[in-house]
C-alpha atoms as a PDB file:
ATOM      1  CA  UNK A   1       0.000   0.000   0.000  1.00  0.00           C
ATOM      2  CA  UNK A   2       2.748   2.710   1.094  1.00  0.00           C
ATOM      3  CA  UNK A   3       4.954   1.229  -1.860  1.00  0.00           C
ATOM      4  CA  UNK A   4       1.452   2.347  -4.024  1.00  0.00           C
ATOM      5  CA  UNK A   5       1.458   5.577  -3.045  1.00  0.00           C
ATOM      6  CA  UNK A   6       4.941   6.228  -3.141  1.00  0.00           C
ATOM      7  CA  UNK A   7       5.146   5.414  -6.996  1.00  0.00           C
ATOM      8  CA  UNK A   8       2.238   7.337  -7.501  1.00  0.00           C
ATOM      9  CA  UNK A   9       3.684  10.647  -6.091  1.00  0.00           C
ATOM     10  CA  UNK A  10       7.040   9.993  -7.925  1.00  0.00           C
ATOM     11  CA  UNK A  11       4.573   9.705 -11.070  1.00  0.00           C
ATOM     12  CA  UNK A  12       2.996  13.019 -10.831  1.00  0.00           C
ATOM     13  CA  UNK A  13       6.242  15.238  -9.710  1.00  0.00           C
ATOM     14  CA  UNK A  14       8.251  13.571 -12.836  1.00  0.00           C
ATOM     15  CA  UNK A  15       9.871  16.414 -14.740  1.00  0.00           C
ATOM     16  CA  UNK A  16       8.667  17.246 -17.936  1.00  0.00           C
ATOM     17  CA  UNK A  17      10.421  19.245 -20.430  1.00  0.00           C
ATOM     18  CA  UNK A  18       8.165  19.908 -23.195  1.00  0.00           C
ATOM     19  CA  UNK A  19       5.497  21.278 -20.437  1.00  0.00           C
ATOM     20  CA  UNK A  20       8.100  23.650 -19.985  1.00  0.00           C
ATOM     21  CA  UNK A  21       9.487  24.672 -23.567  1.00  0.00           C
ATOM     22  CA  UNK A  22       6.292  25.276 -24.136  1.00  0.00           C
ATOM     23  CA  UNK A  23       5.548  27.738 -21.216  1.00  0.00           C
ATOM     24  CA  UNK A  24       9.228  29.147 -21.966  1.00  0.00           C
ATOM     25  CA  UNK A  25       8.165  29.540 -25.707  1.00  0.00           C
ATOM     26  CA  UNK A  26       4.991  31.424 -24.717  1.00  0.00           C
ATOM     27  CA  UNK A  27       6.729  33.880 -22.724  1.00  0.00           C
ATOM     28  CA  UNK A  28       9.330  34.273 -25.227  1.00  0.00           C
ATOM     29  CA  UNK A  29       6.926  34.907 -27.754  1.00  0.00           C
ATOM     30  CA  UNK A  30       4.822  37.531 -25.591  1.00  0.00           C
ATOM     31  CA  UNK A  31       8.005  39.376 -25.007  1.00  0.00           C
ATOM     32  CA  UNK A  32       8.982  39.338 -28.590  1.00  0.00           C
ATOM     33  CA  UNK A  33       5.125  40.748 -29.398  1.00  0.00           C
ATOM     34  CA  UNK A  34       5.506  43.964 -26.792  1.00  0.00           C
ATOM     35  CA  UNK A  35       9.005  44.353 -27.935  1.00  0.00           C
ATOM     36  CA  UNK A  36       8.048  44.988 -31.472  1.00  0.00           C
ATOM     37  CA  UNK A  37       4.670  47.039 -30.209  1.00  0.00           C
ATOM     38  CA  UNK A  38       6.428  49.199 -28.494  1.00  0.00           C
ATOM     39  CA  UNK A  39       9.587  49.808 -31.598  1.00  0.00           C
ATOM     40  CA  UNK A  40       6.263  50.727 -33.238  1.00  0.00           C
ATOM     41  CA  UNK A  41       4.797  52.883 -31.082  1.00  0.00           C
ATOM     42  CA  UNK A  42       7.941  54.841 -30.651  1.00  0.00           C
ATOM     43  CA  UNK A  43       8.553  54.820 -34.455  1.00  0.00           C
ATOM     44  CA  UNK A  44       4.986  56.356 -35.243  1.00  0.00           C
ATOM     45  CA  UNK A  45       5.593  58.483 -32.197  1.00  0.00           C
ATOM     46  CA  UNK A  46       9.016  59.512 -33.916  1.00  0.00           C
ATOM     47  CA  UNK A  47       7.208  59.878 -36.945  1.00  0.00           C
ATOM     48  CA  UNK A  48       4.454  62.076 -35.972  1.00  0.00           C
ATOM     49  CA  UNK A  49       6.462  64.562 -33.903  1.00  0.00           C
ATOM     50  CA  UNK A  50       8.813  65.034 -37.138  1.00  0.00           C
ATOM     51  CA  UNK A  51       5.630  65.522 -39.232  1.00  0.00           C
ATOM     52  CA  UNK A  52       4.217  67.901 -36.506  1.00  0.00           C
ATOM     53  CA  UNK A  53       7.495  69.644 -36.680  1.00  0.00           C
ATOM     54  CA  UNK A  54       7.627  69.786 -40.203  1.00  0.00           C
ATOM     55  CA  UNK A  55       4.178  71.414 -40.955  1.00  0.00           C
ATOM     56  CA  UNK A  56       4.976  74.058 -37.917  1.00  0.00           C
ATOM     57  CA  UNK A  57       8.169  74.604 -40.101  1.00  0.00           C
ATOM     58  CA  UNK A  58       6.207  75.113 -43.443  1.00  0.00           C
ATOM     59  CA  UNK A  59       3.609  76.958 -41.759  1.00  0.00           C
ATOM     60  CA  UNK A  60       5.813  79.569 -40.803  1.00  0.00           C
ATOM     61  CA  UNK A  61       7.841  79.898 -44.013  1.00  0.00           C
ATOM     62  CA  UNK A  62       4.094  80.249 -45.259  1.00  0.00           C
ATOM     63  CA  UNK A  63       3.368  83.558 -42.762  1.00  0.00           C
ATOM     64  CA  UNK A  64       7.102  85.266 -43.794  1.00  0.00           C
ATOM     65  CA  UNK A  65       6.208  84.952 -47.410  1.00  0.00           C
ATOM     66  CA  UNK A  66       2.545  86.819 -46.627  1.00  0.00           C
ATOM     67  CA  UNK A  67       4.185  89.209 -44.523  1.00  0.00           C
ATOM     68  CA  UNK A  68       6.704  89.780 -47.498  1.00  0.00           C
ATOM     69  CA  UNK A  69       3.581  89.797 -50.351  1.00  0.00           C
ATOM     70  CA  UNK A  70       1.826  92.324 -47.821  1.00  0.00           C
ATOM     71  CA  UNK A  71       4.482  94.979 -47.613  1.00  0.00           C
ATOM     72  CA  UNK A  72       5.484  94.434 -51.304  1.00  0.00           C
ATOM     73  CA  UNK A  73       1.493  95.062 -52.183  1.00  0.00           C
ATOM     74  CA  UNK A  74       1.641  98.385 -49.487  1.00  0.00           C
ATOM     75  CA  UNK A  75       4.725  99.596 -51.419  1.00  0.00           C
ATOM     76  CA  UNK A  76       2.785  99.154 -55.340  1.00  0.00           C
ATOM     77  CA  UNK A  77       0.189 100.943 -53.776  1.00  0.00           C
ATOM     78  CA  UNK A  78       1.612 103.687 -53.281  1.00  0.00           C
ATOM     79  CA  UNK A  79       3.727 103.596 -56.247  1.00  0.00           C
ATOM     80  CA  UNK A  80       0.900 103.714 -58.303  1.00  0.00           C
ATOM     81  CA  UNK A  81      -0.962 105.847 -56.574  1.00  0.00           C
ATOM     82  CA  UNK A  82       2.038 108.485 -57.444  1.00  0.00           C
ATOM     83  CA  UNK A  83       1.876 107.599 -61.323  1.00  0.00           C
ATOM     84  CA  UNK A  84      -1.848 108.243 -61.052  1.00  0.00           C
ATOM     85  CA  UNK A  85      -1.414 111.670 -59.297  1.00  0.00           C
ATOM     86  CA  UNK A  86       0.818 112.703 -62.507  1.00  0.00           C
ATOM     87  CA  UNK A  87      -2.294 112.021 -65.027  1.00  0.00           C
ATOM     88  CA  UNK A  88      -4.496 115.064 -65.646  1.00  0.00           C
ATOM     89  CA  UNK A  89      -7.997 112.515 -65.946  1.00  0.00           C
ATOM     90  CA  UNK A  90      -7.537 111.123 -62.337  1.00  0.00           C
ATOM     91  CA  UNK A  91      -8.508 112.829 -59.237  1.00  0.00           C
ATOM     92  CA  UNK A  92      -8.437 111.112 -56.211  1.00  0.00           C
ATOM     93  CA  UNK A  93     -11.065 112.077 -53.209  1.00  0.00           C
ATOM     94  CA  UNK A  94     -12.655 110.328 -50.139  1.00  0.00           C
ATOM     95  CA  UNK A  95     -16.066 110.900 -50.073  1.00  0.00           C
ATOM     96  CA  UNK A  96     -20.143 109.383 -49.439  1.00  0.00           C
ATOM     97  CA  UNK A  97     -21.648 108.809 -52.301  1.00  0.00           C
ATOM     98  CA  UNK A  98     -24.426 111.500 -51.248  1.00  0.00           C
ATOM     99  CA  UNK A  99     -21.445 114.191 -51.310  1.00  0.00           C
ATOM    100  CA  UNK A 100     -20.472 113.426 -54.817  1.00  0.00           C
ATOM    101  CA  UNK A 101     -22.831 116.487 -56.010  1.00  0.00           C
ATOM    102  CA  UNK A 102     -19.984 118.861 -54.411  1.00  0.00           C
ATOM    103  CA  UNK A 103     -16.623 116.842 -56.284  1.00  0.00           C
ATOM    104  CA  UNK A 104     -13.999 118.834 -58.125  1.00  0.00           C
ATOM    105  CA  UNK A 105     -12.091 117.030 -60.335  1.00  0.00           C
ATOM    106  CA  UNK A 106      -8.526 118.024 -60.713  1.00  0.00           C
ATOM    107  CA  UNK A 107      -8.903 120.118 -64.151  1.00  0.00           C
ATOM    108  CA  UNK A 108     -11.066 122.128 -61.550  1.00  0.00           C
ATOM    109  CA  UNK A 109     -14.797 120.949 -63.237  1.00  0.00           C
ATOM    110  CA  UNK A 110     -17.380 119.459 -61.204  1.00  0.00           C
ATOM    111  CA  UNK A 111     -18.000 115.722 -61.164  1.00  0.00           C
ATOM    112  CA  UNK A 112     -21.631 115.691 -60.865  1.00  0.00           C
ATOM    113  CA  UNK A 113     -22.470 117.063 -63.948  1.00  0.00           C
ATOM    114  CA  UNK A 114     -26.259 116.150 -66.033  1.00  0.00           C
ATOM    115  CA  UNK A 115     -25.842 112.904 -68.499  1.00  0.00           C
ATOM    116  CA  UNK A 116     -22.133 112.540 -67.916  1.00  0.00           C
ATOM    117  CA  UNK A 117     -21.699 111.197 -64.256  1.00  0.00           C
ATOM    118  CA  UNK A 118     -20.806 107.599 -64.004  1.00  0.00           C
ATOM    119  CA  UNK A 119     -21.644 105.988 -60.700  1.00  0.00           C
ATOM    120  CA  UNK A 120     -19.380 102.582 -59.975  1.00  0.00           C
ATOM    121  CA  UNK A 121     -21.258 100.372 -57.820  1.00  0.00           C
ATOM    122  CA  UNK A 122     -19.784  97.510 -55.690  1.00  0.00           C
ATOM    123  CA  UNK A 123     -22.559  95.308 -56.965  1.00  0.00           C
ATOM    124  CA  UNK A 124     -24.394  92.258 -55.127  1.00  0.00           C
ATOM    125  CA  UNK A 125     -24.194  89.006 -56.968  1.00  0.00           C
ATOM    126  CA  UNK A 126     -28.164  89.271 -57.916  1.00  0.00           C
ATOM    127  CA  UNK A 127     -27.921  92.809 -58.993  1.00  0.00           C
ATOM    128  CA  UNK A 128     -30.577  93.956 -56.443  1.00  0.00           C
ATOM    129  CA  UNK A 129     -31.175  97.287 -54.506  1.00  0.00           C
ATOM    130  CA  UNK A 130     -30.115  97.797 -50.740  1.00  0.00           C
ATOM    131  CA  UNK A 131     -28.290  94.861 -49.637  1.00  0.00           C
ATOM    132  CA  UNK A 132     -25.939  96.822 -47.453  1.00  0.00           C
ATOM    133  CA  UNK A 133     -22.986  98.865 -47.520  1.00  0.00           C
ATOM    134  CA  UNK A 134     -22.075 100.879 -51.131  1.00  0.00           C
ATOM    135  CA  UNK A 135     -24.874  99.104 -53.068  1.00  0.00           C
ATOM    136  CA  UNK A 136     -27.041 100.466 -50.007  1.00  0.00           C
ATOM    137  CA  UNK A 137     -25.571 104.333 -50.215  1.00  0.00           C
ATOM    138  CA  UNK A 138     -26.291 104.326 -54.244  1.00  0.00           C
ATOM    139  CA  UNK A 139     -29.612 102.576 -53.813  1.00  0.00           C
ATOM    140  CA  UNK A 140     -30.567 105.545 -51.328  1.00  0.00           C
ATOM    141  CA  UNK A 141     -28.926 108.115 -53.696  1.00  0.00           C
ATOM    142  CA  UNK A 142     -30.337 107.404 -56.828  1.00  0.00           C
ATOM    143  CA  UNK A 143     -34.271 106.608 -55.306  1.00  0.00           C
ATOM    144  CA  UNK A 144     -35.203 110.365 -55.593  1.00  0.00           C
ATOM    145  CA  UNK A 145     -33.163 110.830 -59.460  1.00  0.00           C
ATOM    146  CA  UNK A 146     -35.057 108.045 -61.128  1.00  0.00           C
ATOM    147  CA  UNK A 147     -32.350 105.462 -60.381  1.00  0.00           C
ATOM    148  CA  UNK A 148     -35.448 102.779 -59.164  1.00  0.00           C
ATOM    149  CA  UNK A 149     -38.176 101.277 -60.406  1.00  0.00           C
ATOM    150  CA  UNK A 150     -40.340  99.149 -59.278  1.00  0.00           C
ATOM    151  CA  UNK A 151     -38.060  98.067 -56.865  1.00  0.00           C
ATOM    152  CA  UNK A 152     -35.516  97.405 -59.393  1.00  0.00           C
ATOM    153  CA  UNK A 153     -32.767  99.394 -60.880  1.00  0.00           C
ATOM    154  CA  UNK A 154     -33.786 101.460 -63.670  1.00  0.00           C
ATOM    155  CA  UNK A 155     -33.154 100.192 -67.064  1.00  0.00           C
ATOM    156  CA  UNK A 156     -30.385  97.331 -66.353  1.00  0.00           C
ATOM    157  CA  UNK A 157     -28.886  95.651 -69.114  1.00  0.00           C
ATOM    158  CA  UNK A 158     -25.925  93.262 -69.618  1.00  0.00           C
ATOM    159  CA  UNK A 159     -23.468  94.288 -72.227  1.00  0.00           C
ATOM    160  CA  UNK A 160     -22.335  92.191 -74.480  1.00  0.00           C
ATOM    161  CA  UNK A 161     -19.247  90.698 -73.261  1.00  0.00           C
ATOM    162  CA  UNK A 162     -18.092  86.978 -72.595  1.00  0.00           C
ATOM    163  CA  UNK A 163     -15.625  87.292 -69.628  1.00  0.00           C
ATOM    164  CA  UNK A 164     -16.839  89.283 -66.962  1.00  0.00           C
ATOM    165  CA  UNK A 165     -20.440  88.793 -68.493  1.00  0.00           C
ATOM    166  CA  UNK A 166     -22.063  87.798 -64.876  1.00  0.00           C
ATOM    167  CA  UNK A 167     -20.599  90.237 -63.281  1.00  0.00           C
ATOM    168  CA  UNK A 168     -21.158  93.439 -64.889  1.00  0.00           C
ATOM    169  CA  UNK A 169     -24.180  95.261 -65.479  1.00  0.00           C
ATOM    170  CA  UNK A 170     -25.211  99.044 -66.623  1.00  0.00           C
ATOM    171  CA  UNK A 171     -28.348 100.752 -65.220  1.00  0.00           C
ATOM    172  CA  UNK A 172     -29.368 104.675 -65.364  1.00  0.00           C
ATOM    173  CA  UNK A 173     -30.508 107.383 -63.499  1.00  0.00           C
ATOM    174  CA  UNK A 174     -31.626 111.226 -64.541  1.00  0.00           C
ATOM    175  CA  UNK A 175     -27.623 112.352 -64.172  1.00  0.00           C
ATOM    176  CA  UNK A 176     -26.275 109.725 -66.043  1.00  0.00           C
ATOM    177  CA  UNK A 177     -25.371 105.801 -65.335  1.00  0.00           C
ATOM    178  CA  UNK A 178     -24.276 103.437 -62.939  1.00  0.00           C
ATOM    179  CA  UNK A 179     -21.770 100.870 -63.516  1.00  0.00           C
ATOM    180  CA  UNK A 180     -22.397  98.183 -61.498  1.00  0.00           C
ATOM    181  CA  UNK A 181     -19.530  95.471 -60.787  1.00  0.00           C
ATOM    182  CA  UNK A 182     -19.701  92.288 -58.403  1.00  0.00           C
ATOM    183  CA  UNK A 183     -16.182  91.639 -57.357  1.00  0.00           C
ATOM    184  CA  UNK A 184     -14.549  88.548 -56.533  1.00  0.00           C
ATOM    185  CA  UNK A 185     -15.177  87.010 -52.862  1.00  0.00           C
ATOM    186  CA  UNK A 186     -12.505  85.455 -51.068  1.00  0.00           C
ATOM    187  CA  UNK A 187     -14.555  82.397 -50.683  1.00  0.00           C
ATOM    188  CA  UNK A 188     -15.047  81.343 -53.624  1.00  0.00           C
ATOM    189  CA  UNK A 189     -11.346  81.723 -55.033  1.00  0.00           C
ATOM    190  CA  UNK A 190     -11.070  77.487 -53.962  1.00  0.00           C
ATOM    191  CA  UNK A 191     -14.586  76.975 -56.420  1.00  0.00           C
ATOM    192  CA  UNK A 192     -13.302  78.407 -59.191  1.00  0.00           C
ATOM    193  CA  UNK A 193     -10.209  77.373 -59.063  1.00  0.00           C
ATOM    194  CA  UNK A 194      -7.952  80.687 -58.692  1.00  0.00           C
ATOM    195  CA  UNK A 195      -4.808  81.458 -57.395  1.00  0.00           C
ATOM    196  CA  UNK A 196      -4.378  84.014 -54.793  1.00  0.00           C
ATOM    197  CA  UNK A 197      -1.992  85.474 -56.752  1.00  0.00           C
ATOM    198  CA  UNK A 198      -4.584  85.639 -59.863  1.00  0.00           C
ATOM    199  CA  UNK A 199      -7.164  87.894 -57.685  1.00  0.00           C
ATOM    200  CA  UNK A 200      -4.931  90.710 -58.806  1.00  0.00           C
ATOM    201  CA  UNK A 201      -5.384  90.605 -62.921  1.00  0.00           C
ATOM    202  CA  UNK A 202      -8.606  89.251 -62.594  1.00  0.00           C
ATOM    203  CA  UNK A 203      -9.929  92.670 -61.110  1.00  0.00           C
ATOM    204  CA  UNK A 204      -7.767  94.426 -63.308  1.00  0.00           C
ATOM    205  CA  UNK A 205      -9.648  93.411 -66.244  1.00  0.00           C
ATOM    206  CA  UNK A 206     -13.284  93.639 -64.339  1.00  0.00           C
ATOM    207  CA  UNK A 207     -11.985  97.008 -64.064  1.00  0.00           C
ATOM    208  CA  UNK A 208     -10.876  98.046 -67.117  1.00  0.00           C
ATOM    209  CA  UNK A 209     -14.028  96.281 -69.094  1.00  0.00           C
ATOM    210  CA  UNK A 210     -16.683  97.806 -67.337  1.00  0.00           C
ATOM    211  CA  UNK A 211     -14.976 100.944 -68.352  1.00  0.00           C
ATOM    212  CA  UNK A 212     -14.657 100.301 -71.594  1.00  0.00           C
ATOM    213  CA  UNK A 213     -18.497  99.801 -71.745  1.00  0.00           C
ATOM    214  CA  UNK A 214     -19.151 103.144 -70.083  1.00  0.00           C
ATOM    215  CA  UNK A 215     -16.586 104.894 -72.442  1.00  0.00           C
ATOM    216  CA  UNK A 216     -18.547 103.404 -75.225  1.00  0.00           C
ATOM    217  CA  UNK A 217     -22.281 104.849 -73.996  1.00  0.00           C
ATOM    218  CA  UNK A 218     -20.356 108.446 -72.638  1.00  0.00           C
ATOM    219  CA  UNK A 219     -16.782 109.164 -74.031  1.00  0.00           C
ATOM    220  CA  UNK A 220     -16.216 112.036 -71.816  1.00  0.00           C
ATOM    221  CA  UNK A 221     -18.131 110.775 -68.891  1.00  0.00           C
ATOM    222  CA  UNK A 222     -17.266 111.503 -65.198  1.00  0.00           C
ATOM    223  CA  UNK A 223     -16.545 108.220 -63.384  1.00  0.00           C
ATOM    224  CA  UNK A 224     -16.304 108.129 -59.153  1.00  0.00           C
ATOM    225  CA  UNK A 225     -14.610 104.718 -59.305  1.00  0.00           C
ATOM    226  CA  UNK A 226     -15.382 102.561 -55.951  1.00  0.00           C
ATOM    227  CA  UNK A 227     -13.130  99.620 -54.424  1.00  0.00           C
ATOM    228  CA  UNK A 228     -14.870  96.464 -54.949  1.00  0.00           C
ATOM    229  CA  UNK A 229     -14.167  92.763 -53.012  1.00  0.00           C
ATOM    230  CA  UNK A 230     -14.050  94.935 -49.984  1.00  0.00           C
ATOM    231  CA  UNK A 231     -16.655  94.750 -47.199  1.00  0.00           C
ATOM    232  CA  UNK A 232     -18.437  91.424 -46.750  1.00  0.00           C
ATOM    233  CA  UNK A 233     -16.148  90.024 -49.905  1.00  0.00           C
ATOM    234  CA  UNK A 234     -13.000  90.318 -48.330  1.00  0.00           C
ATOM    235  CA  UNK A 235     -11.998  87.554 -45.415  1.00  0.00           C
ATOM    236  CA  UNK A 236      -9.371  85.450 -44.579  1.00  0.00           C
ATOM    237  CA  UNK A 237      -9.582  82.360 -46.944  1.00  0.00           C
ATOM    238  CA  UNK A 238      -7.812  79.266 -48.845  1.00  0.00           C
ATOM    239  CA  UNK A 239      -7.091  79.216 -52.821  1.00  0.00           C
ATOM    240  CA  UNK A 240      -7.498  76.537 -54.812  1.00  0.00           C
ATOM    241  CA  UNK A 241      -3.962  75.129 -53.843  1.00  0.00           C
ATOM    242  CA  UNK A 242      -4.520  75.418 -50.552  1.00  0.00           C
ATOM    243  CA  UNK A 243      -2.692  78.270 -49.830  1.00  0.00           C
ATOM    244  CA  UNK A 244      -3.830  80.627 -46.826  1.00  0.00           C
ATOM    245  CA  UNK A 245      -4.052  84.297 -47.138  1.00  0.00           C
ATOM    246  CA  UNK A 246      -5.565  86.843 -44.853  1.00  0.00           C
ATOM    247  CA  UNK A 247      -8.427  89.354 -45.472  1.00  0.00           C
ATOM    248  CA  UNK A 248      -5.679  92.205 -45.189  1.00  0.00           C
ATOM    249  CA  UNK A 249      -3.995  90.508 -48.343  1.00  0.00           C
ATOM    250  CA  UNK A 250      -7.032  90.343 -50.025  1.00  0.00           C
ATOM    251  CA  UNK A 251      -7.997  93.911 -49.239  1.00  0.00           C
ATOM    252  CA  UNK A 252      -4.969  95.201 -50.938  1.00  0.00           C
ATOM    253  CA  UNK A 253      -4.866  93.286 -53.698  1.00  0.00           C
ATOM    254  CA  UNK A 254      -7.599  94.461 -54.717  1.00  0.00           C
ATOM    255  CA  UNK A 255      -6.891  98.054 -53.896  1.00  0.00           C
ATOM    256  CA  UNK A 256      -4.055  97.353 -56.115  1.00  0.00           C
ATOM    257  CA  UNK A 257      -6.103  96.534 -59.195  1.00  0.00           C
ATOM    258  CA  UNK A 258      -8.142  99.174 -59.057  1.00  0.00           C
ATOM    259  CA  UNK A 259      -5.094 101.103 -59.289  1.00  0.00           C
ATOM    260  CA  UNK A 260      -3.030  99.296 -61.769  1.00  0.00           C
ATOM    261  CA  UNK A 261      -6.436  99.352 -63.820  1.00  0.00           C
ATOM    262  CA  UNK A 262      -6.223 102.927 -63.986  1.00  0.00           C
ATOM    263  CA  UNK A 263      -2.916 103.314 -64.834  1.00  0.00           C
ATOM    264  CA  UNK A 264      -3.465 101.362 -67.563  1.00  0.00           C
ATOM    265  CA  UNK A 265      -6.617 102.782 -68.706  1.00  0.00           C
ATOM    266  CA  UNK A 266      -5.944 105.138 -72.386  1.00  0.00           C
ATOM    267  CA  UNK A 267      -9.668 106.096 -72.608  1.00  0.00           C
ATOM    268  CA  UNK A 268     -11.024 109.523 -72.733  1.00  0.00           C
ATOM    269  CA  UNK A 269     -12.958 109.336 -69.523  1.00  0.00           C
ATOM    270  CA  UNK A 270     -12.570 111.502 -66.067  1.00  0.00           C
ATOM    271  CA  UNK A 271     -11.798 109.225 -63.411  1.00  0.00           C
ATOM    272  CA  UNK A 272     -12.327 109.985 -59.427  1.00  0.00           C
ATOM    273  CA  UNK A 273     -10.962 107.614 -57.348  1.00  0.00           C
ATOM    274  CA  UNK A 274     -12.604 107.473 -54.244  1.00  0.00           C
ATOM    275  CA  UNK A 275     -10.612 106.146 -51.397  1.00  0.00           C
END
């Protein structure tokens, strides 16, 4: 009986070495798994603070080459702004549109003169009264001179160009016409697909179009030429490459155009520039 039990205890505390490779082989194996989970983790980790550092880096090469476009759009500005001063047709002024009956133009003539005044108005995409801000001033300006009707402006047409052909539009009232432009939005530069860069020449030729129309209906006309993309147009946006630019960038770009559009301009009409 004690010889029984003896054998049977020997039996069950035998050694056995595959029980154990196999235990061994399990922990070697687990070890081997965090080992390689945790290279990864630190890899991607690596990985993501280099790309983190990276965009910080690109990002603020992006802001120095703003800053750079800003000042060098400041400095045009003003360059152009002397060229213009030299030209006996421009006169610059800053005033309400419901002032614009007192204007002297630099050859020492009144602006607001019967059948040759030329109102430019910083037009909302519809082409409808009020709205807001300049479209608001002329609406208000024009409602007693037979400007309105019927809620509408008074006889607006679409001349017949391809380009610009959705954003330009004449209408008239008893001292003469209004030219009515819708200027580009920041917002939409991503939608139809324009560089930043492009805002610049595209308002340059918005410009100089819907005065080419105006020169046709009055070639000695008296033009108070607005800013447009300012106001509710102008805001901090993304291109269609994705490149960031601020509202102030905007802003002066298209202060620019106006500008540049002037300076190129070789028409016969009297241009006030109304700051």
């Amino acid at each position: 009986m004690d010889t029984f039990y003896l054998y049977k205890f020997e039996k069950k505390e035998r050694y056995n070495p595959m029980k154990y490779s196999k235990i061994l082989l399990i922990i070697v194996s687990s070890l081997s798994i965090i080992f390689i989970l945790i290279f990864m983790l630190l890899k991607y980790s690596k990985s993501k603070s280099s790309e983190r550092s990276d965009k910080a880096k690109k990002t603020e090469q992006e802001q120095k080459c703003r800053k750079l476009i800003i000042s060098y759009l400041k400095k045009d500005i003003e360059e152009n702004k002397k060229i213009l001063e030299k030209k006996p047709n421009v006169t610059f002024t800053r005033t309400k549109v419901k002032e614009c009956t007192t204007i002297k133009m630099k050859n020492g003539k009144p602006f607001y003169v019967k059948d040759q005044t030329v109102l430019v108005n910083a037009a909302n995409t519809k082409f409808k009264i009020n709205r807001g801000g300049l479209n608001k001033g002329i609406t208000d300006f024009v409602s007693t001179k037979n400007g309105i009707f019927n809620g509408r402006w008074m006889n607006l047409f679409a001349p017949k160009i391809s380009k610009y052909k959705d954003r330009i539009r004449i209408s008239k009232f008893n001292y003469g016409y209004i030219l009515h432009l819708v200027g580009l939005q920041a917002s939409e530069l991503e939608g139809i697909k324009m560089k930043i860069e492009d805002v610049d020449e595209y308002l340059i030729g918005l410009y100089l179009t819907g005065l080419s129309e105006i020169e046709k209906i009055l070639p000695r006309g008296n033009v108070l030429l607005c800013c447009v993309s300012e106001g509710i147009y102008a805001s901090d946006g993304v291109d269609f490459q994705e490149v960031n630019f601020t509202r102030d960038e905007f802003i002066l770009r298209a202060k620019r155009a106006r500008l540049i559009a002037v300076v190129r301009y070789e028409g016969t009409l009297n241009i006030v520039i109304n700051n």
